[in-house]
N, C-alpha and C. Protein backbone atom coordinates (compact mmCIF):
# COMPACT_ATOMS: atom_id res chain seq x y z
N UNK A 1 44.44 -18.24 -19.46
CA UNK A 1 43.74 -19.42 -19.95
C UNK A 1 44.67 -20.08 -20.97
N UNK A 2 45.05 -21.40 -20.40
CA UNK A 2 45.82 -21.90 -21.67
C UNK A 2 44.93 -23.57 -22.59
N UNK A 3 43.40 -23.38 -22.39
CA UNK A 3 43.03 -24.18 -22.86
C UNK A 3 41.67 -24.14 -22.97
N UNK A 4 41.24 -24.47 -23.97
CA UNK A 4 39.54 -24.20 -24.24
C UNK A 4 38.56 -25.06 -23.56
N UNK A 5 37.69 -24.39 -22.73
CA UNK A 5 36.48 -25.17 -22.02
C UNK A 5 35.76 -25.61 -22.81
N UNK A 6 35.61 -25.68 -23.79
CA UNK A 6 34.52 -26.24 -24.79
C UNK A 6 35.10 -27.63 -25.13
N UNK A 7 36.15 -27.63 -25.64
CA UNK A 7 36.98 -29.08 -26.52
C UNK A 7 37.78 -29.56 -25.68
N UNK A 8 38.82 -28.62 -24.88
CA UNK A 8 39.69 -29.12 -24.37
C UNK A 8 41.34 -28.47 -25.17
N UNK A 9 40.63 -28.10 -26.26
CA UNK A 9 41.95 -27.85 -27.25
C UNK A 9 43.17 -26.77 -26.57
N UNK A 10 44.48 -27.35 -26.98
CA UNK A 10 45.07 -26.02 -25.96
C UNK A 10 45.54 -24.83 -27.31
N UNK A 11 45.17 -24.96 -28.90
CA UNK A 11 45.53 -23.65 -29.53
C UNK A 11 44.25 -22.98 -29.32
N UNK A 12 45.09 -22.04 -28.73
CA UNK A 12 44.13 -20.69 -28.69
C UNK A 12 44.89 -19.62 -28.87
N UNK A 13 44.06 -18.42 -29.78
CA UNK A 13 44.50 -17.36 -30.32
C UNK A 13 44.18 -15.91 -29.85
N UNK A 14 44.69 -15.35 -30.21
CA UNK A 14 44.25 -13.27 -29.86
C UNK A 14 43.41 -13.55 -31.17
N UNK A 15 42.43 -12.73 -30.37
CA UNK A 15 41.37 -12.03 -31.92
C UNK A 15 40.45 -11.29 -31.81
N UNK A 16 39.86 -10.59 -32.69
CA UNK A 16 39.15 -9.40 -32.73
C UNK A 16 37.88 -9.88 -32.99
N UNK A 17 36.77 -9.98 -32.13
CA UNK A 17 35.60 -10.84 -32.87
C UNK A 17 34.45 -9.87 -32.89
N UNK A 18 33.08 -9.96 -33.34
CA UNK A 18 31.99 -9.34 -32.64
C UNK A 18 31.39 -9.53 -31.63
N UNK A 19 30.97 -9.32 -30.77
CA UNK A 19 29.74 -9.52 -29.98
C UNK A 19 28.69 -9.13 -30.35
N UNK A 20 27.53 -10.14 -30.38
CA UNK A 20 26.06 -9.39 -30.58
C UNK A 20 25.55 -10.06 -29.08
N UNK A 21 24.53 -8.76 -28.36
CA UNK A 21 24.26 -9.32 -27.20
C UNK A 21 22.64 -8.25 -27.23
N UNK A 22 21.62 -8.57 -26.21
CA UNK A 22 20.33 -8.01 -25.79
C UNK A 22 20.68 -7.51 -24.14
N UNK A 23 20.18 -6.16 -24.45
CA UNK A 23 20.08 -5.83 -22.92
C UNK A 23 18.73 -5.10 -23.08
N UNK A 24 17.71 -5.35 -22.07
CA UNK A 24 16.97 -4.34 -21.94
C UNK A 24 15.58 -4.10 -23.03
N UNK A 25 15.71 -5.49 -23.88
CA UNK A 25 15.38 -5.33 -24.99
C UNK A 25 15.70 -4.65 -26.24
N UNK A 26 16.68 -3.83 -26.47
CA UNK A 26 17.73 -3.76 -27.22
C UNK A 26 19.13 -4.19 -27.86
N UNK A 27 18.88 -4.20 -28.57
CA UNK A 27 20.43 -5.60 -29.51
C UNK A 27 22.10 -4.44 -29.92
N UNK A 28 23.06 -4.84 -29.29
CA UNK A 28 23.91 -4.09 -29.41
C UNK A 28 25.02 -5.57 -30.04
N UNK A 29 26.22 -4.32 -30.36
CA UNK A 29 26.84 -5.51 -31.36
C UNK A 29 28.45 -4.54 -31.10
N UNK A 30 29.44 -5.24 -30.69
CA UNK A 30 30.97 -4.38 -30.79
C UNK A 30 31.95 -5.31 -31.36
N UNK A 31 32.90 -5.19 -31.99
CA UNK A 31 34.25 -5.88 -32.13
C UNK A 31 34.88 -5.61 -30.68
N UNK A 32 35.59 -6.61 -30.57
CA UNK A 32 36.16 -6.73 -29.24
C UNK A 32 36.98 -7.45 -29.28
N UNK A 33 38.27 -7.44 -28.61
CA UNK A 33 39.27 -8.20 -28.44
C UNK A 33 38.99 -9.67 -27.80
N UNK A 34 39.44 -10.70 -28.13
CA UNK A 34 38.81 -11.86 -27.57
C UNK A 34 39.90 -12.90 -27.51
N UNK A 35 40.41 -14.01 -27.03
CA UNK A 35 40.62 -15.37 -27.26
C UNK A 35 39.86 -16.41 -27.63
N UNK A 36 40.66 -16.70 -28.95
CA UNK A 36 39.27 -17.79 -30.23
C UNK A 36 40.54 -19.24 -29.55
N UNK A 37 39.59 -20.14 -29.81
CA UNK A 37 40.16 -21.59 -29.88
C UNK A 37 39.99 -21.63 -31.29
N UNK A 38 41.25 -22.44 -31.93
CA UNK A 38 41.37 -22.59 -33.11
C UNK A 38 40.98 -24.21 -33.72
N UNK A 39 40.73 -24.76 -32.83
CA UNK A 39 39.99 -26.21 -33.31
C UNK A 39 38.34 -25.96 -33.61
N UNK A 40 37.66 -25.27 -32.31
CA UNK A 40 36.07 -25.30 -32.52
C UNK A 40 35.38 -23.87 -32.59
N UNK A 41 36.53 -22.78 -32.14
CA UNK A 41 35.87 -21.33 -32.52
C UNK A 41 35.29 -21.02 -31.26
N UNK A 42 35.42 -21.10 -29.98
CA UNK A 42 34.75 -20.70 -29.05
C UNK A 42 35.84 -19.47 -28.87
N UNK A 43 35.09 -18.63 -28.02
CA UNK A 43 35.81 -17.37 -28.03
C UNK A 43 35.39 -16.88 -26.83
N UNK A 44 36.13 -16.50 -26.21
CA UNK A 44 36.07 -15.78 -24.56
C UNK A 44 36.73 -14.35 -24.32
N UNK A 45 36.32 -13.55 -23.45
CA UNK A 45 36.64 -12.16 -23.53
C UNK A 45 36.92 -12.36 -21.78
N UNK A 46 38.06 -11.42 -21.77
CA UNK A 46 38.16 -11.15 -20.17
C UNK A 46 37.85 -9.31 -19.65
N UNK A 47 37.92 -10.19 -18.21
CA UNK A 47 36.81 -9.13 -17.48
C UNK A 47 37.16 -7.71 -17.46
N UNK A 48 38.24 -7.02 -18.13
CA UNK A 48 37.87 -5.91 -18.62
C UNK A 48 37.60 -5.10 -19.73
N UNK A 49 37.76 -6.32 -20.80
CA UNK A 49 36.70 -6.38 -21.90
C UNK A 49 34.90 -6.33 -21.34
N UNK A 50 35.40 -7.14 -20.86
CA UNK A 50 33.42 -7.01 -20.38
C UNK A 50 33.01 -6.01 -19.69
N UNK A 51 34.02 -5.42 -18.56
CA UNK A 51 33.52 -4.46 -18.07
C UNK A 51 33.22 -3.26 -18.72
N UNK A 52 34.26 -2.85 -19.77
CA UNK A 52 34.11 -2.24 -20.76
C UNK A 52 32.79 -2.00 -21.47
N UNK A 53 32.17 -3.41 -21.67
CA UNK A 53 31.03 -3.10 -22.79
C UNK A 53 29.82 -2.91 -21.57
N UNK A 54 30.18 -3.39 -20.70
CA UNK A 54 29.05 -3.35 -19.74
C UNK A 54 29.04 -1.71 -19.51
N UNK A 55 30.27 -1.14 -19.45
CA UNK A 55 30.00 0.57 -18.58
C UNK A 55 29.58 0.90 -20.32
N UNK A 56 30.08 0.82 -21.92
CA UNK A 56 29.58 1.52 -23.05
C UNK A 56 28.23 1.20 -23.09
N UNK A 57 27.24 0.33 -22.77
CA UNK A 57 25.72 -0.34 -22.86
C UNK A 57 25.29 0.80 -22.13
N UNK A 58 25.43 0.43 -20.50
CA UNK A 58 25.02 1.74 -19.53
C UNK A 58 25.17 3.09 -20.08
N UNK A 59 26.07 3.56 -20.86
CA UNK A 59 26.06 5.17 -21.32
C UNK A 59 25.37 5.16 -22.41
N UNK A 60 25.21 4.12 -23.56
CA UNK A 60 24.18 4.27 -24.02
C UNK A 60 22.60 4.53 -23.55
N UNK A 61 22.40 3.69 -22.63
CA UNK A 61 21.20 4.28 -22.07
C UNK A 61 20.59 5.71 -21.37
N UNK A 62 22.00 5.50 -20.52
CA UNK A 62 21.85 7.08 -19.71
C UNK A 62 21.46 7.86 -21.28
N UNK A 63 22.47 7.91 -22.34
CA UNK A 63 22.73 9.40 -23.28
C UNK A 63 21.50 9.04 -24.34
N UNK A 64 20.65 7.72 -24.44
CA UNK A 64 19.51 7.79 -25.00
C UNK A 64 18.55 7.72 -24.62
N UNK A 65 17.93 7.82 -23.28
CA UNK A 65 17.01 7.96 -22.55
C UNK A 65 16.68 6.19 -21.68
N UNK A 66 16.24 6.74 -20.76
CA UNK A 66 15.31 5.30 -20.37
C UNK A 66 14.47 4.59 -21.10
N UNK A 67 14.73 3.15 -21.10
CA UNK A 67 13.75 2.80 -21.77
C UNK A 67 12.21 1.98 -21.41
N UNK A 68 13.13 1.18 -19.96
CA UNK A 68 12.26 0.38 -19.24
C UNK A 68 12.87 -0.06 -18.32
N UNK A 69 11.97 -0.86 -17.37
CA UNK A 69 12.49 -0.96 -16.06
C UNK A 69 13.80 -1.39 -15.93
N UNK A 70 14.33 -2.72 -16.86
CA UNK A 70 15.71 -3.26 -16.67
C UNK A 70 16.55 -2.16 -16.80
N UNK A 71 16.45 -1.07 -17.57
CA UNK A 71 17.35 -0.15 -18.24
C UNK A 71 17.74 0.90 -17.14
N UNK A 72 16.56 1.20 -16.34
CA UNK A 72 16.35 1.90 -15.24
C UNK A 72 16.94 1.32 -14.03
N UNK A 73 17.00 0.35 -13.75
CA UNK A 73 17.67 -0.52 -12.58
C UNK A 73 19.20 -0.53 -13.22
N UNK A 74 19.52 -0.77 -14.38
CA UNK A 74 20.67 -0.92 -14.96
C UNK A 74 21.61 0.49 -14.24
N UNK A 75 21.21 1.65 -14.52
CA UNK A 75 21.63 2.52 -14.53
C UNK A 75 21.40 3.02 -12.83
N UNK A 76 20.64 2.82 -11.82
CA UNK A 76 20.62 3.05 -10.32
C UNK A 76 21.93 2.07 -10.17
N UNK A 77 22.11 1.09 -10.23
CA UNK A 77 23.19 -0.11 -10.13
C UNK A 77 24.53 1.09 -10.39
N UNK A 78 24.29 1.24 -11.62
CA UNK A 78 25.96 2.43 -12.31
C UNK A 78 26.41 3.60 -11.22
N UNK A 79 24.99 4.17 -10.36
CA UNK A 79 25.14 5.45 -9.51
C UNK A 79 25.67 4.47 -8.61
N UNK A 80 25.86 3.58 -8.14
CA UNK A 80 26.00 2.78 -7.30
C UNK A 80 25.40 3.13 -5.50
N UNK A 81 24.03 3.06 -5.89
CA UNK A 81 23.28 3.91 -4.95
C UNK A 81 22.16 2.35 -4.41
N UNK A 82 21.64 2.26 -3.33
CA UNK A 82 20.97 1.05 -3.11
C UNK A 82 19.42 1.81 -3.47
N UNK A 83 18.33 1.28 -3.85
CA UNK A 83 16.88 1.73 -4.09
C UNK A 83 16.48 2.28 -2.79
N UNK A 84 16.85 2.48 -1.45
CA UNK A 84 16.26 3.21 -0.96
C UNK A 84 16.99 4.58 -0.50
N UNK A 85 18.58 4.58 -0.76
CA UNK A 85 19.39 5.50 -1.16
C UNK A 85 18.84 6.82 -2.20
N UNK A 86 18.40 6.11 -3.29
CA UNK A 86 17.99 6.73 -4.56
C UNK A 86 16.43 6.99 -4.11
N UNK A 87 15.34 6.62 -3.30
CA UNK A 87 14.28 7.27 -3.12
C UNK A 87 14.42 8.19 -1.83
N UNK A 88 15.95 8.52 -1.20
CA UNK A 88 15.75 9.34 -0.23
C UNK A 88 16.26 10.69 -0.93
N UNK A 89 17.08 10.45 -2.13
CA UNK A 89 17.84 11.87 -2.93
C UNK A 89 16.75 12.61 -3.97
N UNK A 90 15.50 11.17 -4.09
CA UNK A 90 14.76 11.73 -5.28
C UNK A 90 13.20 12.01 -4.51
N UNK A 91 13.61 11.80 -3.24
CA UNK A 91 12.52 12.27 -2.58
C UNK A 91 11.16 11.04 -2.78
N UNK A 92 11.12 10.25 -2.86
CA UNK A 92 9.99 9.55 -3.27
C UNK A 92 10.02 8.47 -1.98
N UNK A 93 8.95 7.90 -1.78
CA UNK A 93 9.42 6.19 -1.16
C UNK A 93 9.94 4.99 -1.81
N UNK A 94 10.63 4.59 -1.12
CA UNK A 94 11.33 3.34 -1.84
C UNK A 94 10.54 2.28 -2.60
N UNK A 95 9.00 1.99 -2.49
CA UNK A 95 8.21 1.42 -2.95
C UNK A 95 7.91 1.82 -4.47
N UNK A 96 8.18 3.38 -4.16
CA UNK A 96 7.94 3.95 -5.89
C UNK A 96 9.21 3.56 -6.89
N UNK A 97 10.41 3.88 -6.36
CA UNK A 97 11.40 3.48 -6.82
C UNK A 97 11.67 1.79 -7.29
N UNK A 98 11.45 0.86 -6.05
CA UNK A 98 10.72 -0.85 -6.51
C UNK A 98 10.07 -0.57 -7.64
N UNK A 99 8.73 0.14 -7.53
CA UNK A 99 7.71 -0.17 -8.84
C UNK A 99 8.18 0.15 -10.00
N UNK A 100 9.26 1.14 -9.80
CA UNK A 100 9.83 1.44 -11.18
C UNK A 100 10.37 0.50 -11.74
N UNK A 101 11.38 -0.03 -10.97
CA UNK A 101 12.82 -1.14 -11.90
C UNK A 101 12.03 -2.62 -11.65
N UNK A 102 10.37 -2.94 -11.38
CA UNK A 102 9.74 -4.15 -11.48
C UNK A 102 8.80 -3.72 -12.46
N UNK A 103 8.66 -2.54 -13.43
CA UNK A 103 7.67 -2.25 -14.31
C UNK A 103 6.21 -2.39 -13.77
N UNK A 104 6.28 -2.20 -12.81
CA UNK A 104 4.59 -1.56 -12.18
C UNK A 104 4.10 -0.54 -12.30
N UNK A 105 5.09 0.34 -12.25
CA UNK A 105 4.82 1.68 -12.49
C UNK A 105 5.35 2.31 -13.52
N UNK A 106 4.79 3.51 -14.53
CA UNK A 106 5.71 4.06 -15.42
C UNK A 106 6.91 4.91 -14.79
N UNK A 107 8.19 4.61 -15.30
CA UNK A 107 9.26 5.48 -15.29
C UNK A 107 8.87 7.43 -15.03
N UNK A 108 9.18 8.45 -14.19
CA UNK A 108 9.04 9.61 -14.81
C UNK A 108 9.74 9.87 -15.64
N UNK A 109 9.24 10.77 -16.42
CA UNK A 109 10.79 11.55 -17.03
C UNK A 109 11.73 12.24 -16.66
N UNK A 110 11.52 13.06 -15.58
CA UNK A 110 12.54 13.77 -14.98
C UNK A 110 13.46 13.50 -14.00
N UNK A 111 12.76 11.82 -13.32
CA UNK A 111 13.86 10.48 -12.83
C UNK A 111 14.51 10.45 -13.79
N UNK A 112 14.01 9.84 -14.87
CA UNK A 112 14.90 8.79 -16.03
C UNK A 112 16.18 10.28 -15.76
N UNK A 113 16.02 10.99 -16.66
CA UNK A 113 16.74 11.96 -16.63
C UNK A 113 17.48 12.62 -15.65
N UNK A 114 17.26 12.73 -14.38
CA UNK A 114 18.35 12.92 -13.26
C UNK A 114 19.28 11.41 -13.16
N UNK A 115 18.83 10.69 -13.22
CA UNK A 115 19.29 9.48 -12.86
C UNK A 115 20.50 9.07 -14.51
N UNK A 116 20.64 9.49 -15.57
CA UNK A 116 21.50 10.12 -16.33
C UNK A 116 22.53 10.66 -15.98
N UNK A 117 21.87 11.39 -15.51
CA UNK A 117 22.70 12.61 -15.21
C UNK A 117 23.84 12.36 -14.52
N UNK A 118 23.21 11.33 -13.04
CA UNK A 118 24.28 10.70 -12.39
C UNK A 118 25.39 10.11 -12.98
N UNK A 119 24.57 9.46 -13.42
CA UNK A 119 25.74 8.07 -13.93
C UNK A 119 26.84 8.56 -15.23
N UNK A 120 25.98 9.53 -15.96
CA UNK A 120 27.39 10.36 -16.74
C UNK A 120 28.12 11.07 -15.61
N UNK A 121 28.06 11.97 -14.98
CA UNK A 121 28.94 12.34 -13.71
C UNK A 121 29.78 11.60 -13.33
N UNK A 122 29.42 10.30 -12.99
CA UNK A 122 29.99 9.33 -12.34
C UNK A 122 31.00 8.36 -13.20
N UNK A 123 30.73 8.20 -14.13
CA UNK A 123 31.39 7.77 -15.05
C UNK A 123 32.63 8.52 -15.19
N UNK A 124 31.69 10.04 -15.59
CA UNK A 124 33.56 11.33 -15.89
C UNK A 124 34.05 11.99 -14.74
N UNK A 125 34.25 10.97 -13.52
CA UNK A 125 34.63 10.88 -12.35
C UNK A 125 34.19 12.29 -11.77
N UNK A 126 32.91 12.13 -11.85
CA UNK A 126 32.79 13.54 -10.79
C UNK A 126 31.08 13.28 -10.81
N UNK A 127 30.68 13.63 -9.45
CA UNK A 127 29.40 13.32 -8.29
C UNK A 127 28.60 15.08 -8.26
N UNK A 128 28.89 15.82 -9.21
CA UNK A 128 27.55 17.21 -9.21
C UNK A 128 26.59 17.40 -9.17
N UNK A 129 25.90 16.55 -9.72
CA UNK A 129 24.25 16.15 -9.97
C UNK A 129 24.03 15.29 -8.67
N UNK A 130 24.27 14.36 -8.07
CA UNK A 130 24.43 13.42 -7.16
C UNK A 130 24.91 14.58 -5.78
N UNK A 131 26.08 15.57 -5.62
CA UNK A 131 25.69 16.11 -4.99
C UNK A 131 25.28 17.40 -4.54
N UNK A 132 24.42 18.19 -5.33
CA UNK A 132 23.35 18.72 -5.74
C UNK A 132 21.91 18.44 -5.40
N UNK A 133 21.58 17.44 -5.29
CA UNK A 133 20.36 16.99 -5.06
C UNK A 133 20.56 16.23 -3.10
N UNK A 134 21.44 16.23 -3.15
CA UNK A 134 21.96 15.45 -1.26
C UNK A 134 22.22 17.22 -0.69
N UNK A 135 22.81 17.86 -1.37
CA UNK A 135 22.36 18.99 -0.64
C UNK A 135 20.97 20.09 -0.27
N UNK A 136 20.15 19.30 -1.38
CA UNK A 136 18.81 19.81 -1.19
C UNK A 136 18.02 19.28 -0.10
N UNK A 137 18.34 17.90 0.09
CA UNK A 137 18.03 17.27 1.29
C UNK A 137 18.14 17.80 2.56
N UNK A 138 19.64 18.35 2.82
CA UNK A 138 19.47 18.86 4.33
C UNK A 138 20.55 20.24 3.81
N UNK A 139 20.04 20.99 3.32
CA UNK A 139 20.46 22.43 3.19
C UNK A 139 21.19 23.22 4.16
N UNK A 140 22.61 23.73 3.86
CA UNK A 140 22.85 24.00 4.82
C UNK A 140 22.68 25.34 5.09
N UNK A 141 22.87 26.22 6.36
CA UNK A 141 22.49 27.51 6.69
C UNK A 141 23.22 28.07 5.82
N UNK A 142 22.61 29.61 5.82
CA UNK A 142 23.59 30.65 4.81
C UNK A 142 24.65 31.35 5.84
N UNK A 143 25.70 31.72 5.73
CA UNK A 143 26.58 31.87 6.04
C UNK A 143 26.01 33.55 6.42
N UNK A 144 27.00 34.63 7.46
CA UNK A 144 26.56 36.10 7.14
C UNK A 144 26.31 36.61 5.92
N UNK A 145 27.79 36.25 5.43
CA UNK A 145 27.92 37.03 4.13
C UNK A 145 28.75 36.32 2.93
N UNK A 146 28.10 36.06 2.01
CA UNK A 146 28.53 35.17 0.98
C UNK A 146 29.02 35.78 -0.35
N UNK A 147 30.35 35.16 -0.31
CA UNK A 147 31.41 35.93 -1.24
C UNK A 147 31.24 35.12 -2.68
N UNK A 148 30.68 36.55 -3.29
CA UNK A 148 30.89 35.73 -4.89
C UNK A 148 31.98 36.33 -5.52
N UNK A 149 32.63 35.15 -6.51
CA UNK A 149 33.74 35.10 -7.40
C UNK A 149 33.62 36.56 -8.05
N UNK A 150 34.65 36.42 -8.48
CA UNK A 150 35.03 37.71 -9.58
C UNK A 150 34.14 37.42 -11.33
N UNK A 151 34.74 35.76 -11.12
CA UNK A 151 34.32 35.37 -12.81
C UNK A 151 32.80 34.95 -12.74
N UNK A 152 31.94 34.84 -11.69
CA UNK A 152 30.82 35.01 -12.05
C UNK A 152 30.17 36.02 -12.48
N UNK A 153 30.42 37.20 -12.14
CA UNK A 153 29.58 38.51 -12.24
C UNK A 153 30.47 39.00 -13.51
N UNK A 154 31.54 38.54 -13.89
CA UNK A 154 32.03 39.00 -14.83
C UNK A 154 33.38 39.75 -14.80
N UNK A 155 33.87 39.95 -13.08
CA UNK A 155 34.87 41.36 -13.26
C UNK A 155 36.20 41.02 -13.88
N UNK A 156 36.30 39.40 -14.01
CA UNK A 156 38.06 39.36 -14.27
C UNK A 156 38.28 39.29 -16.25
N UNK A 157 37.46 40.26 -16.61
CA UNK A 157 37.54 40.93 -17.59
C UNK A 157 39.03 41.53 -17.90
N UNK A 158 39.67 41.85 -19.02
CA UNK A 158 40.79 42.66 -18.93
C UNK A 158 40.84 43.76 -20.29
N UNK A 159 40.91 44.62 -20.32
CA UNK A 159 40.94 45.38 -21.80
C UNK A 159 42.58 45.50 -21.76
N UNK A 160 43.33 45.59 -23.04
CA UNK A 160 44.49 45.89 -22.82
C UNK A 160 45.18 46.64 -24.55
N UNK A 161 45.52 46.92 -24.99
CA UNK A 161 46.12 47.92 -26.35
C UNK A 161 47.56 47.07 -26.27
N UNK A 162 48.16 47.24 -27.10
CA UNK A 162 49.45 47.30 -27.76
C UNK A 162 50.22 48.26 -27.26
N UNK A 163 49.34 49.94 -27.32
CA UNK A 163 50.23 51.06 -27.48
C UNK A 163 49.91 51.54 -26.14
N UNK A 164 49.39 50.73 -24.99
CA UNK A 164 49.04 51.14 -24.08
C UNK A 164 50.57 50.35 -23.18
N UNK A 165 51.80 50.81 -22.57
CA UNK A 165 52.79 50.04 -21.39
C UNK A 165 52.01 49.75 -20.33
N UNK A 166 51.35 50.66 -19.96
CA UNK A 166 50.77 50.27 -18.41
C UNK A 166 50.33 49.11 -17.74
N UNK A 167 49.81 48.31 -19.04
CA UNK A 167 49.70 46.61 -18.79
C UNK A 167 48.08 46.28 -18.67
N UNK A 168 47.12 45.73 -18.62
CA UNK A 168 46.26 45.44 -18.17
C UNK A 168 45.47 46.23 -17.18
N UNK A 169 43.81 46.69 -17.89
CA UNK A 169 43.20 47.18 -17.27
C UNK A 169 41.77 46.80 -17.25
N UNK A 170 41.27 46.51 -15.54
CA UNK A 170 40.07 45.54 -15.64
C UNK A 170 38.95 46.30 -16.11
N UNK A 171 37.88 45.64 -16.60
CA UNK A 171 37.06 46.20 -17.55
C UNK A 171 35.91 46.20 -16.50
N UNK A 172 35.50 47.44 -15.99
CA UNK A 172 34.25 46.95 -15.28
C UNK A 172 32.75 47.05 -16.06
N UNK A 173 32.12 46.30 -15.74
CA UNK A 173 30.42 46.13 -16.70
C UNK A 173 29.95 46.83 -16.20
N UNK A 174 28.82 47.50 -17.20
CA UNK A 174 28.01 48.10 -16.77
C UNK A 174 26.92 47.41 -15.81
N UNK A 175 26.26 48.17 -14.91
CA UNK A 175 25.10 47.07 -14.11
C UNK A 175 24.17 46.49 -15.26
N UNK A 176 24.07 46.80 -16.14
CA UNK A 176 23.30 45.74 -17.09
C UNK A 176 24.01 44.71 -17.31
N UNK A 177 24.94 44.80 -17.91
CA UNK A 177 25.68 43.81 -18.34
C UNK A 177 26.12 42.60 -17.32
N UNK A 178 26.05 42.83 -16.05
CA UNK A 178 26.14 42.28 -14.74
C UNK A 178 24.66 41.30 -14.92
N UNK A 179 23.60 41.92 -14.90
CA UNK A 179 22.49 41.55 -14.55
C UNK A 179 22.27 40.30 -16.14
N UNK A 180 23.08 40.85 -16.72
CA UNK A 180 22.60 39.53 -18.03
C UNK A 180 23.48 38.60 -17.91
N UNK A 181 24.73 38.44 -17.53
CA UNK A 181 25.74 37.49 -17.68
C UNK A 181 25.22 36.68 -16.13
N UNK A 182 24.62 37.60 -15.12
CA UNK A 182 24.20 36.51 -13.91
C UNK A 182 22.71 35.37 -14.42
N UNK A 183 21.81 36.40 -15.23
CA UNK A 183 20.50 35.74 -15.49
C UNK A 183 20.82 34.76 -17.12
């Protein structure tokens, strides 16, 4: 941009401004890098400034709960899941899911809260919760025989001394100790 839509003026500057903005019915406010026109003060931010505050707004919500329907649609939008996507993972009909993000219906809590869940996942580039719940959907068979890790049950334990050369020796648990580190 080498000229201000407001005046026309072509000085324009780097600058650090605030934003105060409403989402959701909540008022948020950041310094942000911006271009000010120096004749009338209009100030413009580019689009990954914005995208920026747009993905910090969304994690505010996810990490402070739902608040209402916009906030709730805000955040299905972030999973980047379509409303009838998100009522086939959460098990509901898509009508329930509508009533939610049109405030017809109250939010659950344990939506609001999976639906969190996602979008932090998704954000710290990784889909666990998201797919976790798509595998509950169509479950797959159990295999004959299913091999568990060492570090779940505990065995890759090691005891080892100073005055001991022999090097490393695995520590096996007692079956209690098995049974508490699994439960």
């Amino acid at each position: 941009m080498n000229r201000c839509v407001a005046c026309k003026n072509q000085g324009l500057e780097d600058a650090i401004v605030e934003e105060r903005f409403k989402v959701a019915g909540v008022a948020f406010a950041a310094e942000v890098p911006a271009t000010r026109c120096t004749q009338c003060g209009e100030t413009y931010l580019d689009c990954e400034t914005m995208a920026r505050l747009d993905r910090s707004v969304t994690s505010a919500f996810a990490n402070h709960g739902v608040l209402n329907a916009e906030s709730f649609r805000r955040l299905r939008r972030a999973t980047r899941l379509t409303p009838t996507e998100l009522a086939s993972i959460l098990d509901v009909r898509p009508d329930v899911v509508e009533a939610w993000e049109s405030g017809k219906e109250p939010i659950d809590r344990k939506t609001a809260a999976l639906l969190a869940i996602m979008v932090l996942d998704r954000f710290d580039g990784r889909t666990t919760a998201l797919d976790r719940l798509r595998a509950g959907m169509n479950p797959a068979p159990w295999p004959d025989v299913t091999r568990i890790l060492r570090q779940v049950v505990g065995f890759d334990a090691v005891e080892h001394s100073e005055d001991d050369e022999s090097g490393p020796r695995p520590v096996c648990p007692t079956e209690r100790e098995v049974e508490e580190r699994v439960a």
